[in-house]
C-alpha atoms as a PDB file:
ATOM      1  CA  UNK A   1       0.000   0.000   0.000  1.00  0.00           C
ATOM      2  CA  UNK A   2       3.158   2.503   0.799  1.00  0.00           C
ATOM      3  CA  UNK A   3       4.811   1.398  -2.583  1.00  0.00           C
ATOM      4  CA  UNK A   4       1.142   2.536  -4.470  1.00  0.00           C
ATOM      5  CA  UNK A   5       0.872   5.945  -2.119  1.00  0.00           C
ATOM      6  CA  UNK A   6       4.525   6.649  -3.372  1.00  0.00           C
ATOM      7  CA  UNK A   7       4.486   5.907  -6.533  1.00  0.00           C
ATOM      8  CA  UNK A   8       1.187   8.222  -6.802  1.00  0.00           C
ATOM      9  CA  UNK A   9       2.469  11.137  -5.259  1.00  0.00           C
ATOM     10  CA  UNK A  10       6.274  11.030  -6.917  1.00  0.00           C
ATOM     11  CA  UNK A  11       5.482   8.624 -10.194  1.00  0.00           C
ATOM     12  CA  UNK A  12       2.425  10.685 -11.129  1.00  0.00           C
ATOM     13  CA  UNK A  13       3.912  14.031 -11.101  1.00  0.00           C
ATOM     14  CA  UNK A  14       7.204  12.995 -13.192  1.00  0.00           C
ATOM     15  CA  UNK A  15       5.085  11.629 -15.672  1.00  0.00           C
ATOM     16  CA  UNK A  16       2.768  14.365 -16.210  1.00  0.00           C
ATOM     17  CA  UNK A  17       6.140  16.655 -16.901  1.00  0.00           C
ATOM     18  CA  UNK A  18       7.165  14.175 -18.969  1.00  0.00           C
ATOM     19  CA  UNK A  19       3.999  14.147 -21.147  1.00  0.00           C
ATOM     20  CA  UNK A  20       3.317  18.163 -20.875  1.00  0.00           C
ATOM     21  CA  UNK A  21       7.295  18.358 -22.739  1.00  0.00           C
ATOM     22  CA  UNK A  22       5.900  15.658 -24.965  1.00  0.00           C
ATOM     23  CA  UNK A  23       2.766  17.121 -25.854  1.00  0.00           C
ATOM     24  CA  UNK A  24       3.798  20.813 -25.881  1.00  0.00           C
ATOM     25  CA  UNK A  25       6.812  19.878 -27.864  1.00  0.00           C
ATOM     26  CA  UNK A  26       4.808  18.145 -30.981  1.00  0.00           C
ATOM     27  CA  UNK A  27       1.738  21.049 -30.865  1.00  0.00           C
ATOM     28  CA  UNK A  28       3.371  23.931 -29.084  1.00  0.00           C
ATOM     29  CA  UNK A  29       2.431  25.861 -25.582  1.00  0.00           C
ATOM     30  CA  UNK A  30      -0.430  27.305 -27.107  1.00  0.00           C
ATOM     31  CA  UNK A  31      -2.291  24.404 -27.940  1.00  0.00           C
ATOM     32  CA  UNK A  32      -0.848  22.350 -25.369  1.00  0.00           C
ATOM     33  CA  UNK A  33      -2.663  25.015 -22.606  1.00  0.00           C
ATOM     34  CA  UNK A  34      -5.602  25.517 -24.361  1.00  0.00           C
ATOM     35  CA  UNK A  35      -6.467  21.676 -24.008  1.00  0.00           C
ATOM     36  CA  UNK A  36      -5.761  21.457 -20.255  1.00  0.00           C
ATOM     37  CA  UNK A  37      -7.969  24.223 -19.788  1.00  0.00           C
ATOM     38  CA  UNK A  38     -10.696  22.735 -22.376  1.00  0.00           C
ATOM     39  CA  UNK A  39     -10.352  19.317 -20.399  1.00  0.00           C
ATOM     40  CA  UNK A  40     -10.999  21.339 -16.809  1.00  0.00           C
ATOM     41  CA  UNK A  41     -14.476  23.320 -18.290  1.00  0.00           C
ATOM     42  CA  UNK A  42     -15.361  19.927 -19.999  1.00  0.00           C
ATOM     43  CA  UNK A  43     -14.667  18.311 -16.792  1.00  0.00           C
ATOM     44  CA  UNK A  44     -16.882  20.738 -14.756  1.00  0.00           C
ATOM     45  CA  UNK A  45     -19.916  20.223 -17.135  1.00  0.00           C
ATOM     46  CA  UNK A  46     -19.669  16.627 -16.833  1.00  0.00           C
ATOM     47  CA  UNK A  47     -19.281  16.462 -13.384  1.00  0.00           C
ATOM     48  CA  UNK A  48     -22.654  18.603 -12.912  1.00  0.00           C
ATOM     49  CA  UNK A  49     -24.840  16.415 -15.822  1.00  0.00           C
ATOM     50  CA  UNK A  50     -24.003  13.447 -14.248  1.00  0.00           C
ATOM     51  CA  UNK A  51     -23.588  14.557 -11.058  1.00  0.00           C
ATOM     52  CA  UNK A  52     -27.108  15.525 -10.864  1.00  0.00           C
ATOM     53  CA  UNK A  53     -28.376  12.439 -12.605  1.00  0.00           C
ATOM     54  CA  UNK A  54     -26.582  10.152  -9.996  1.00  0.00           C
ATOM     55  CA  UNK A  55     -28.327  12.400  -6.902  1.00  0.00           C
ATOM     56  CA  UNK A  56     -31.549  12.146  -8.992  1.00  0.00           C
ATOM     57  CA  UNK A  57     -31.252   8.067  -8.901  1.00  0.00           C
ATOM     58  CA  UNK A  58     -30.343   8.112  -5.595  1.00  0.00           C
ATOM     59  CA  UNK A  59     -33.123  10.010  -4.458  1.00  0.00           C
ATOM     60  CA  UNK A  60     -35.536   7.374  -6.375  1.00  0.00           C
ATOM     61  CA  UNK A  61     -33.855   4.471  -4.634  1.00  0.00           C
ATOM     62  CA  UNK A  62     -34.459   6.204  -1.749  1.00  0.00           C
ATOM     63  CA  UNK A  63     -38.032   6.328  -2.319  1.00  0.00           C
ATOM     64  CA  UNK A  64     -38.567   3.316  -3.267  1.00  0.00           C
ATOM     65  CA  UNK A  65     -36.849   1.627  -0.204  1.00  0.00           C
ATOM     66  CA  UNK A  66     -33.623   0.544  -1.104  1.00  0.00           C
ATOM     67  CA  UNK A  67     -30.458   1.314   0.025  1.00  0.00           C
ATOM     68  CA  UNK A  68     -28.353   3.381  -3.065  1.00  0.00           C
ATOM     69  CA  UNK A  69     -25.281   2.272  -2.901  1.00  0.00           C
ATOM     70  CA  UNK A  70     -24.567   1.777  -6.597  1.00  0.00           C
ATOM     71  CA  UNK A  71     -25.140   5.981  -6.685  1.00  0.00           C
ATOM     72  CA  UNK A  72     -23.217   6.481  -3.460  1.00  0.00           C
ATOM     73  CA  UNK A  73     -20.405   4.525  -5.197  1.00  0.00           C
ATOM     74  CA  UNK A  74     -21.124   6.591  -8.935  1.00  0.00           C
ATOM     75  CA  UNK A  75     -20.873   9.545  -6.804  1.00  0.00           C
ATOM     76  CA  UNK A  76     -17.674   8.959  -5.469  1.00  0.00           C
ATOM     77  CA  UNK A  77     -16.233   8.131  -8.943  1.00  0.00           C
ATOM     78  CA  UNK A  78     -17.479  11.099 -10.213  1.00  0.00           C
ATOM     79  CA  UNK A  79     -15.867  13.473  -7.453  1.00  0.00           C
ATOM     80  CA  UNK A  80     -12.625  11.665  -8.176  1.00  0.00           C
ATOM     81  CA  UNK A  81     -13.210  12.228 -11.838  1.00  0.00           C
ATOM     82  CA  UNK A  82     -13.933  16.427 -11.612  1.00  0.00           C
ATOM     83  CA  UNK A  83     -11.031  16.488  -9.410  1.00  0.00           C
ATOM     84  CA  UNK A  84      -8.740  14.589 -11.966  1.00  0.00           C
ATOM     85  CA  UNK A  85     -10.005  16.741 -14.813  1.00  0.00           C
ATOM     86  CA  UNK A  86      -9.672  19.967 -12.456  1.00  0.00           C
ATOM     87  CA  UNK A  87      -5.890  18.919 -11.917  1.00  0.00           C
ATOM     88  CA  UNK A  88      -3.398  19.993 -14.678  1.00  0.00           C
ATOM     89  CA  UNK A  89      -2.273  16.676 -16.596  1.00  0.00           C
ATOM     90  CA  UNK A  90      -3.221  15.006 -19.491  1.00  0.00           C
ATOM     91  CA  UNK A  91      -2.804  11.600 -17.473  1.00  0.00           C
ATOM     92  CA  UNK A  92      -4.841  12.183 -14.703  1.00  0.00           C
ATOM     93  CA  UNK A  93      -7.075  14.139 -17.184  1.00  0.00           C
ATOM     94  CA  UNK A  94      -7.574  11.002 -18.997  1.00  0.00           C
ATOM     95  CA  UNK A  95      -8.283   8.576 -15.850  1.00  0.00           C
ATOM     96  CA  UNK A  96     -10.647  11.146 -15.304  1.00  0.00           C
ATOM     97  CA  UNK A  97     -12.716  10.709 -18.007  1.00  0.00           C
ATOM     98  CA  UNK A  98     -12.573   7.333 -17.952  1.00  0.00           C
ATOM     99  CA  UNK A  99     -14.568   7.679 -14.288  1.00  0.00           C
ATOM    100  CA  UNK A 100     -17.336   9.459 -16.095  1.00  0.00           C
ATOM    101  CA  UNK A 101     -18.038   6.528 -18.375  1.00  0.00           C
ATOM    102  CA  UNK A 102     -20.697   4.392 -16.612  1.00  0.00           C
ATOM    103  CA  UNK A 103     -19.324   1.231 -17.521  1.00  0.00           C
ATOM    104  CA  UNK A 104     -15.990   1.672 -16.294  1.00  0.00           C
ATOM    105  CA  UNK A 105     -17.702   2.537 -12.920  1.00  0.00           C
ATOM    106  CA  UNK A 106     -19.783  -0.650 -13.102  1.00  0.00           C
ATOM    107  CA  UNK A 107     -16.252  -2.491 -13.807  1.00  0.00           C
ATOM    108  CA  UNK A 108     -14.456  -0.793 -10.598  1.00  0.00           C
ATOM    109  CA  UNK A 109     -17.508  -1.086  -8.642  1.00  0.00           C
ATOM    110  CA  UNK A 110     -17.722  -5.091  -9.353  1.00  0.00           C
ATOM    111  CA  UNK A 111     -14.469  -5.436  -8.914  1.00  0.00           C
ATOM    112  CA  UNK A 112     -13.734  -3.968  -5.321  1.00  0.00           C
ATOM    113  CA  UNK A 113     -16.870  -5.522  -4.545  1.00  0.00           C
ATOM    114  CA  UNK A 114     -15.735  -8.569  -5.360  1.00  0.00           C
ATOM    115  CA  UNK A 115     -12.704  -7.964  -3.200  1.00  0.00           C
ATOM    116  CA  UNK A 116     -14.579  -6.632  -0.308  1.00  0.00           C
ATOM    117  CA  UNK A 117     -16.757  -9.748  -0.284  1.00  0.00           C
ATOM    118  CA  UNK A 118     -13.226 -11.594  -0.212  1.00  0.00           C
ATOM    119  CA  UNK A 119     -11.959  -9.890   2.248  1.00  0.00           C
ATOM    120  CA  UNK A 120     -14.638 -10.675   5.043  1.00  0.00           C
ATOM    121  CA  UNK A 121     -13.985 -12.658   7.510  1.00  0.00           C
ATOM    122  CA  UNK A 122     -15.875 -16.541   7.198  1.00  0.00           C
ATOM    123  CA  UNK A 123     -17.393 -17.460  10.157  1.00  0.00           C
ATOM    124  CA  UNK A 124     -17.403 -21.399  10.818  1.00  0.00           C
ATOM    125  CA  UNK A 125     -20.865 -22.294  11.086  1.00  0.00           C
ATOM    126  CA  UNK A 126     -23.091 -22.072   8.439  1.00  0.00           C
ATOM    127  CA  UNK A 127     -25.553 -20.040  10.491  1.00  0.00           C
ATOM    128  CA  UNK A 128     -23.095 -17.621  11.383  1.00  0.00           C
ATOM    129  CA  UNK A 129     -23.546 -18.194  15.309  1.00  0.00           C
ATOM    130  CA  UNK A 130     -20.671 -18.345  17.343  1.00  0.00           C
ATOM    131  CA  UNK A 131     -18.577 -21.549  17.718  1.00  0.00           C
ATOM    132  CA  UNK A 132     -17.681 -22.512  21.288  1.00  0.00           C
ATOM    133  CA  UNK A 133     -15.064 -25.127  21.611  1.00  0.00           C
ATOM    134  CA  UNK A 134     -14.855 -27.741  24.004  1.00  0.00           C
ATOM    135  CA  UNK A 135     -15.688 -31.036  24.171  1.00  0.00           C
ATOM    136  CA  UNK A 136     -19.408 -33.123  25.597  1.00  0.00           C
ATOM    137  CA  UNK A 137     -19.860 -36.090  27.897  1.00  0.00           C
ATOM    138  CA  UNK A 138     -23.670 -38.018  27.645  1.00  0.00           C
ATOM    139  CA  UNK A 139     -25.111 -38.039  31.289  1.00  0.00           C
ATOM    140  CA  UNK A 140     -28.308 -39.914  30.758  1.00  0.00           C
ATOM    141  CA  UNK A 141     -30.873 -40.410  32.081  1.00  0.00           C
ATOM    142  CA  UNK A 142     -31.462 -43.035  35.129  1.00  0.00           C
ATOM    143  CA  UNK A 143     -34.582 -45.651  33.429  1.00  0.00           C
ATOM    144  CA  UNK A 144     -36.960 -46.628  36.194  1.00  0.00           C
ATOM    145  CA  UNK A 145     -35.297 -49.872  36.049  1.00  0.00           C
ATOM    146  CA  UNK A 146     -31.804 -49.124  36.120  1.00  0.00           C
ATOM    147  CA  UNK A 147     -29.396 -47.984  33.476  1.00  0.00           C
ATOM    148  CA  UNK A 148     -29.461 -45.251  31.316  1.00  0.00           C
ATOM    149  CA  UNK A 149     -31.938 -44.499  28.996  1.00  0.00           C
ATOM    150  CA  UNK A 150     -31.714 -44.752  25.109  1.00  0.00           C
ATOM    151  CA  UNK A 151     -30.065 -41.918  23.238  1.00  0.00           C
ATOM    152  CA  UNK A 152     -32.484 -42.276  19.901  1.00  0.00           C
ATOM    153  CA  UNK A 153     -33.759 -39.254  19.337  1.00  0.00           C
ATOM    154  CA  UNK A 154     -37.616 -39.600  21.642  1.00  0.00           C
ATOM    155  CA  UNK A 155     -35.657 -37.335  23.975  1.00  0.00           C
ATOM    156  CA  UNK A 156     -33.009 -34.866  23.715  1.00  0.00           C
ATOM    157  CA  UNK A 157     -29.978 -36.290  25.363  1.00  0.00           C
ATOM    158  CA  UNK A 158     -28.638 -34.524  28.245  1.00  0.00           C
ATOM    159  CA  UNK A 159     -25.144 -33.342  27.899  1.00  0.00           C
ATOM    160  CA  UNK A 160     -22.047 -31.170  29.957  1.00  0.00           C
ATOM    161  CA  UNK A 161     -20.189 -29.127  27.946  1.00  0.00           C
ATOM    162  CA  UNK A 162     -16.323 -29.195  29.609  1.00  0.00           C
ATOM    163  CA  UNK A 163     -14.182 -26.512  27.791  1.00  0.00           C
ATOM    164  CA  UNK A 164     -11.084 -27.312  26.485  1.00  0.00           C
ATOM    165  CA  UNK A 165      -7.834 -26.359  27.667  1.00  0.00           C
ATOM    166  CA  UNK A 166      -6.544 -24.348  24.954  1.00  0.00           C
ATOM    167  CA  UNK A 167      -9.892 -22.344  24.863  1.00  0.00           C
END
């Protein structure tokens, strides 16, 4: 996770230069400024169409009941994407406009779901209660005419639960 962190805040800069001398040295500074400003307006009028849409859907999920989570997530995306486009780069400018494209959202959004869902703990028993180790001994029960009585299922067995020594 460090390594990532890093590489974002010292990889992402040093390539941006590199692709700003690129860029500005095949069209000129001119050009080269007047598309990272046309990417930050374009990114502004995005973010507010679809910014509105997503609160719009969210608001009928609402209504209707259910949780909006798939908007919550859109949302998100799209905040990340304005900010992307806001920022000077033609890299970042271009992951950002990838984030407005609804099924690169759906993509990321299965995808870290998928990972979250990994990522959650199993519990042991398929019911999810907890698990108690230790270990059982049958007491019986005393028949009227001596011995114990018959562990077949007409009664629930009676049984003391010792814990174990590790537990």
């Amino acid at each position: 996770m460090v390594l990532i962190v890093a590489l974002a805040f010292i990889g992402m800069p040093i390539l941006e230069i590199a692709v700003f001398i690129e860029v500005g040295g095949r069209i000129g500074l001119g050009p080269t400024m007047a598309v990272v400003v046309a990417t930050a307006l374009a990114g502004a009028a995005l973010l507010r169409q679809q910014g509105l849409a997503t609160l719009h859907r969210a608001r009928h999920s609402l209504a209707e009941g259910r949780l909006p989570l798939t908007e919550v997530f859109d949302g998100l995306c799209l905040i990340c994407a304005g900010a992307l486009l806001l920022t000077p780069g033609f890299v970042t400018d271009g992951i950002g406009l990838l984030l407005f494209v609804p099924g690169v959202r759906a993509a990321l959004r299965d995808l870290l779901g998928r990972r979250l869902v990994a990522a959650q703990p199993r519990s042991p028993r398929p019911d999810g209660g907890p698990v108690i180790e230790g270990e059982f001994h049958h007491l019986g029960e005393e028949e009227p005419g001596g011995g114990a009585a018959p562990v077949d299922g007409s009664r629930p067995p009676r049984v003391k639960v010792v814990p174990s020594e590790d537990s």
